[in-house]
C-alpha atoms as a PDB file:
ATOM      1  CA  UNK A   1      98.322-177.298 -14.409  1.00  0.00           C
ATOM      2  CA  UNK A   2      98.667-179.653 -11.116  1.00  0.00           C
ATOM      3  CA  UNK A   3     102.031-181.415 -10.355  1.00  0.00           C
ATOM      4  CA  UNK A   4     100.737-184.886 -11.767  1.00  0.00           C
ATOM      5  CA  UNK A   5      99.633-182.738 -14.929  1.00  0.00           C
ATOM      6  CA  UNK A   6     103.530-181.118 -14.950  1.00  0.00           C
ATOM      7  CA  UNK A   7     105.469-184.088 -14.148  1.00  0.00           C
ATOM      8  CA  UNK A   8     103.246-186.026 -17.220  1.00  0.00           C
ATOM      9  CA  UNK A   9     104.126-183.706 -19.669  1.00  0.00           C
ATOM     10  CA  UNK A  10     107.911-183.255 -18.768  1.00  0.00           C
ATOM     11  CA  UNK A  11     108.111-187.630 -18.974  1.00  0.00           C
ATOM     12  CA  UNK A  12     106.230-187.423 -22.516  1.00  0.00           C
ATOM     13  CA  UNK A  13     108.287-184.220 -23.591  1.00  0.00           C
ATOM     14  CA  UNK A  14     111.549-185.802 -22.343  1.00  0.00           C
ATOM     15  CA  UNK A  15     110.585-189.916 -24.521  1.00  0.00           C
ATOM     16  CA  UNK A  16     110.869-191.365 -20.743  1.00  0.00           C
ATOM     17  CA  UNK A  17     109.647-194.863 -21.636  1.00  0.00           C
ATOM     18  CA  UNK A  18     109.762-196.329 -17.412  1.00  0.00           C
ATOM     19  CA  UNK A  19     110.254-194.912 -14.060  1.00  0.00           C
ATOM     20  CA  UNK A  20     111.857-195.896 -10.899  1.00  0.00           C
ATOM     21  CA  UNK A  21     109.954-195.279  -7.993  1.00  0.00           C
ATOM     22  CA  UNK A  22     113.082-195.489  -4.812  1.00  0.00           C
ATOM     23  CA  UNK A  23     112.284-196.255  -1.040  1.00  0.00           C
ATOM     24  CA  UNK A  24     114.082-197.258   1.931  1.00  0.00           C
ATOM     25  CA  UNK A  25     113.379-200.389   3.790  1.00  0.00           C
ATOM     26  CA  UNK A  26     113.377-200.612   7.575  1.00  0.00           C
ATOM     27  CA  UNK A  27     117.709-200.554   7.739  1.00  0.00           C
ATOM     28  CA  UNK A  28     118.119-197.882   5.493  1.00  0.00           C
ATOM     29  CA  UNK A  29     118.966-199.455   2.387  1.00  0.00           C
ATOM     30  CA  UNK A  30     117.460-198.578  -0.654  1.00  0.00           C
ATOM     31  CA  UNK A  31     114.688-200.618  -3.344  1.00  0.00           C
ATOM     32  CA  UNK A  32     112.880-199.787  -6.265  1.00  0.00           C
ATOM     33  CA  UNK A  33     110.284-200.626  -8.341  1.00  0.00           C
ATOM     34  CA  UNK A  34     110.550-200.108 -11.978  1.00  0.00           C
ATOM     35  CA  UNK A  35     107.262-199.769 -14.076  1.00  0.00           C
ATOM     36  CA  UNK A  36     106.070-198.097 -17.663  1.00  0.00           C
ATOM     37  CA  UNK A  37     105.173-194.654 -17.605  1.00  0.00           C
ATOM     38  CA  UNK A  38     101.678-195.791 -19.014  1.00  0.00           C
ATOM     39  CA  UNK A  39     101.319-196.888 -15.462  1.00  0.00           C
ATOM     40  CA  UNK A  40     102.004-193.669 -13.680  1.00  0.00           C
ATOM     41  CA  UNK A  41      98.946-192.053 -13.909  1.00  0.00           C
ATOM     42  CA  UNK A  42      97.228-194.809 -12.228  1.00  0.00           C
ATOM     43  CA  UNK A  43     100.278-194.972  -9.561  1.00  0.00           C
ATOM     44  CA  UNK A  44      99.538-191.081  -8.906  1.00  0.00           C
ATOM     45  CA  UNK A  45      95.844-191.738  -8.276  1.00  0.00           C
ATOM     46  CA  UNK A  46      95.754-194.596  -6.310  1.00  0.00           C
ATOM     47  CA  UNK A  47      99.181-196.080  -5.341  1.00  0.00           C
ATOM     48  CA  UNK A  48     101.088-198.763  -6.549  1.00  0.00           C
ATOM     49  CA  UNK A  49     100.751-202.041  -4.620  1.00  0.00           C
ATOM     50  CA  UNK A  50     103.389-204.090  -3.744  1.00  0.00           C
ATOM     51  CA  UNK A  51     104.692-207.715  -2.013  1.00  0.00           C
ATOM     52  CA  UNK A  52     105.709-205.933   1.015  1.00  0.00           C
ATOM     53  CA  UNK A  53     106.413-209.530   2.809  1.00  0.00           C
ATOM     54  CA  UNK A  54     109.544-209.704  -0.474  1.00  0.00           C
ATOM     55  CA  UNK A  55     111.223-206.309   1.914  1.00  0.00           C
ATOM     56  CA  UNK A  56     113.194-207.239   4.894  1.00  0.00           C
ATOM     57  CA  UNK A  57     111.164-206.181   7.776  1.00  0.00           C
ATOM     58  CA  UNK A  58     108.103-204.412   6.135  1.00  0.00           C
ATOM     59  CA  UNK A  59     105.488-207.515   6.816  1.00  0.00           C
ATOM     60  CA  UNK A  60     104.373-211.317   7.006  1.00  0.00           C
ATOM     61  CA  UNK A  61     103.516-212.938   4.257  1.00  0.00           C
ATOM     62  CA  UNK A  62      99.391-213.132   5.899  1.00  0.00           C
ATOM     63  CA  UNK A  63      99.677-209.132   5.776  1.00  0.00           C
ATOM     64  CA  UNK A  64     102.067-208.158   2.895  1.00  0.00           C
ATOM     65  CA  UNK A  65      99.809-206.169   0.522  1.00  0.00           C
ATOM     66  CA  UNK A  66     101.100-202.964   0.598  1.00  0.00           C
ATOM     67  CA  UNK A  67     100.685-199.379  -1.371  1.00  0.00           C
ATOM     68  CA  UNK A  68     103.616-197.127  -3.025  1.00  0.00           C
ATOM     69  CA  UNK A  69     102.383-193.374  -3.541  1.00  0.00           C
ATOM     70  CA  UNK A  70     105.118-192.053  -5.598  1.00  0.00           C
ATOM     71  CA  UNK A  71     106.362-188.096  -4.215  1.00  0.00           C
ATOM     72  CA  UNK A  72     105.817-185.547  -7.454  1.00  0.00           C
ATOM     73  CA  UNK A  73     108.309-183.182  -5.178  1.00  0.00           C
ATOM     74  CA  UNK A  74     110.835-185.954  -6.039  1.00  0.00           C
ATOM     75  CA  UNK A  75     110.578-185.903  -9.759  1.00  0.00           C
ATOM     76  CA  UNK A  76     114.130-185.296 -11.419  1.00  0.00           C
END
């Protein structure tokens, strides 16, 4: 069984209904994004995209589409 496989199985075992996915932004301070856990497999394969130009610092509004990968190793 991979890690996505593991960390599946432990949220449907456990009734997790949404996860946060936590990052820093460019002065240390932390953000999330909060999504169903229907979701996650999709997150896992391909990222989940963002509004980076709504995070102090990360880009312009003409250049703001950005990508989350969420870190299995993380997973608590």
């Amino acid at each position: 069984m991979g890690d996505a496989e593991r960390v599946l199985e432990e949220i449907k075992k456990r009734g997790i209904r949404f996860v946060q996915l936590w990052f820093t932004d460019l002065l240390g301070n932390l953000k999330s994004i909060e999504m169903p856990t229907s979701e996650l497999p999709g997150a896992l394969a391909e990222g989940l995209g963002f509004d980076g130009s709504s995070i102090h610092g990360f880009a312009r509004i003409d250049e703001s589409d950005m990508l989350i990968q969420p870190d299995l190793n993380t997973f608590s």
